[in-house]
C-alpha atoms as a PDB file:
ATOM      1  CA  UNK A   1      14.961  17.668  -6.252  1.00  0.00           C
ATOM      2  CA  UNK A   2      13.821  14.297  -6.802  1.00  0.00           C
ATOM      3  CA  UNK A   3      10.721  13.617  -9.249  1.00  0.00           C
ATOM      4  CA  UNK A   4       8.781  10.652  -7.918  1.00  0.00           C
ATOM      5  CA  UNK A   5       6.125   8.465  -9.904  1.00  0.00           C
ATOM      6  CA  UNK A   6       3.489   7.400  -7.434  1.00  0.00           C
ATOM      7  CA  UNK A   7       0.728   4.223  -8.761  1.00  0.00           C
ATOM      8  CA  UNK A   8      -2.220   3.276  -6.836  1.00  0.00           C
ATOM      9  CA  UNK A   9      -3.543   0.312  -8.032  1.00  0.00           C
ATOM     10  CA  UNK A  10      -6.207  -2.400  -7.092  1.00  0.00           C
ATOM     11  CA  UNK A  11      -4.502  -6.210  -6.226  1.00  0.00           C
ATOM     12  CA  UNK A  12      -5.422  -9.852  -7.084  1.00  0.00           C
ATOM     13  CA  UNK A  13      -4.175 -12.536  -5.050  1.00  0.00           C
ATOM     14  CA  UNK A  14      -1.743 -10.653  -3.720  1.00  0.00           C
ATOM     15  CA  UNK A  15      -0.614  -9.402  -6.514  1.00  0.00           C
ATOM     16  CA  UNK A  16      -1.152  -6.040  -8.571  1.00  0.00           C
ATOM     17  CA  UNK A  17      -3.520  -6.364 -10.535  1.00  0.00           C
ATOM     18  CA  UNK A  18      -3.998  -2.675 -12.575  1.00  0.00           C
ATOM     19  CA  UNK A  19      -7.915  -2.593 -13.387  1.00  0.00           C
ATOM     20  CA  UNK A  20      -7.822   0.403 -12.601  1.00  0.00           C
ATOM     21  CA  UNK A  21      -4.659   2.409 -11.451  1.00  0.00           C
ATOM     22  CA  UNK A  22      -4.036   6.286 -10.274  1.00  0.00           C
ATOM     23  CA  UNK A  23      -0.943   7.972 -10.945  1.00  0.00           C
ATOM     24  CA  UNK A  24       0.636  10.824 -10.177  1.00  0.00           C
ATOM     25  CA  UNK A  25       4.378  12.706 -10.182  1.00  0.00           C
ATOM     26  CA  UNK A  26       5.431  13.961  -6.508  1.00  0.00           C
ATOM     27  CA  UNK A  27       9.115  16.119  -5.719  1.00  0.00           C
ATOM     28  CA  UNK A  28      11.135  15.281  -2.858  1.00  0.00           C
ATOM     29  CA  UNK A  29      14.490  16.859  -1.895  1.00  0.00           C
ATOM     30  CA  UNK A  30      17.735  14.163  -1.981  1.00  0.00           C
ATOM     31  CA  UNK A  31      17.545  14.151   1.927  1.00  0.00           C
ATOM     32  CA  UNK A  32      13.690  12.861   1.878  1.00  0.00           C
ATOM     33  CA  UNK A  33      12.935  10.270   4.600  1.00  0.00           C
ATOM     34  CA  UNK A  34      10.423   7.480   3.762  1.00  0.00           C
ATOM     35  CA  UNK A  35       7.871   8.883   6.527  1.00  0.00           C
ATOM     36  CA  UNK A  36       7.430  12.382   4.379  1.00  0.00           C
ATOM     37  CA  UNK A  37       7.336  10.660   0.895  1.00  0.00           C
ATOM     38  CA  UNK A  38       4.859   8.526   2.323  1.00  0.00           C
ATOM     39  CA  UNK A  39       2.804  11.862   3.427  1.00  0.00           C
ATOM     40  CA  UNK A  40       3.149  13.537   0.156  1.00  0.00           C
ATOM     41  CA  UNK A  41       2.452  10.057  -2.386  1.00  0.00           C
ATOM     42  CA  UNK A  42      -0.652   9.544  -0.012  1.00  0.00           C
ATOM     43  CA  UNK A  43      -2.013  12.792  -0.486  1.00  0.00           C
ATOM     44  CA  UNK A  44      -1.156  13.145  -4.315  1.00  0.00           C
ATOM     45  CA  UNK A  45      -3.522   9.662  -4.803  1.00  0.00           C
ATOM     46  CA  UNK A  46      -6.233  10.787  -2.347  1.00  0.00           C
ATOM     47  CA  UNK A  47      -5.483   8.056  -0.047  1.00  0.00           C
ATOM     48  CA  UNK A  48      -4.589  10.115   3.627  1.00  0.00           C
ATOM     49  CA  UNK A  49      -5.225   8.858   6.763  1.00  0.00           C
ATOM     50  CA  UNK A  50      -5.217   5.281   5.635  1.00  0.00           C
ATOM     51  CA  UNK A  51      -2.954   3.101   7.415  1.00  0.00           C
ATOM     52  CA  UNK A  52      -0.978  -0.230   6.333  1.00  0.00           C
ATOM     53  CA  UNK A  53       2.242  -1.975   6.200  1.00  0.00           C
ATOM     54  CA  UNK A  54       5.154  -0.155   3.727  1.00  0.00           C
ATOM     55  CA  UNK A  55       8.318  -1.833   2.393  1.00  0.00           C
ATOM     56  CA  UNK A  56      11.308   0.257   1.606  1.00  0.00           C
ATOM     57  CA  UNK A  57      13.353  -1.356  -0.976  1.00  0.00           C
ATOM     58  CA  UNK A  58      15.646   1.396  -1.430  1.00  0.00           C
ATOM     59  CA  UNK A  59      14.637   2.394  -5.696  1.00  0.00           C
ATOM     60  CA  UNK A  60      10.885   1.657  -4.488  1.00  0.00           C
ATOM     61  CA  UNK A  61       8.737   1.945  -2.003  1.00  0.00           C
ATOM     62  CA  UNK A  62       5.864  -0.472  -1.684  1.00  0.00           C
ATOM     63  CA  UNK A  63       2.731   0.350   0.834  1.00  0.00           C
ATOM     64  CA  UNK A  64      -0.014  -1.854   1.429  1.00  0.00           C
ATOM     65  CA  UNK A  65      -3.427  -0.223   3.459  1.00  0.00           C
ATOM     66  CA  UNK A  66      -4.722  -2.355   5.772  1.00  0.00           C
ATOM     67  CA  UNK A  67      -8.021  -4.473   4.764  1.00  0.00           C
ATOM     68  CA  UNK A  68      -7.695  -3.121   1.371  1.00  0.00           C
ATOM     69  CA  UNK A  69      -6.916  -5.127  -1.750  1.00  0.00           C
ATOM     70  CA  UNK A  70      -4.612  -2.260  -3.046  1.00  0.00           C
ATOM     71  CA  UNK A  71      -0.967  -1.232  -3.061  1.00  0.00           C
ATOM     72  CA  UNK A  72       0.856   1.554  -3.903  1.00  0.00           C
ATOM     73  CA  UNK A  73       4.355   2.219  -5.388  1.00  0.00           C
ATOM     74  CA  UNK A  74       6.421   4.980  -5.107  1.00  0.00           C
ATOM     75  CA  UNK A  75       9.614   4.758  -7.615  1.00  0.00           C
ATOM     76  CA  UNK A  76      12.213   7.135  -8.855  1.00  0.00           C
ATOM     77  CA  UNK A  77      10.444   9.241 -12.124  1.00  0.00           C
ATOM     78  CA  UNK A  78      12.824   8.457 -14.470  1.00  0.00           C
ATOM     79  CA  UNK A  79      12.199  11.518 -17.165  1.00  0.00           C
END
């Protein structure tokens, strides 16, 4: 099992900005696609439902909701 960190987190300019953030620590098993880690990092920040654009960068995954100035990150929990 994989431990994932999951940070939602208001943006400025594009960029994350971190006045205020949510966090939270998800599992995923080694075979995990991006759609289910998706499901569960959306649901552990009380964002479900919300649609937008998500960039898989391999070691992170980066989604951005659509009309929202927010992002979230999903990364490998490294504890």
């Amino acid at each position: 099992m994989l431990m994932l960190s999951v940070e939602y987190t208001d943006t400025y300019g594009g960029e994350s900005n971190y006045s205020w953030v949510r966090r939270a620590t998800i599992q995923a098993d080694d075979r995990r696609s991006t759609a289910t880690v998706m499901r569960r990092a959306k649901r552990a920040v009380g964002i479900s439902g919300l649609r937008g654009k998500t960039y898989d960068y391999g070691d992170m995954i980066e989604f951005r909701p659509y009309g929202m100035a927010t992002v979230m990150f999903v990364t490998v929990d490294g504890r």
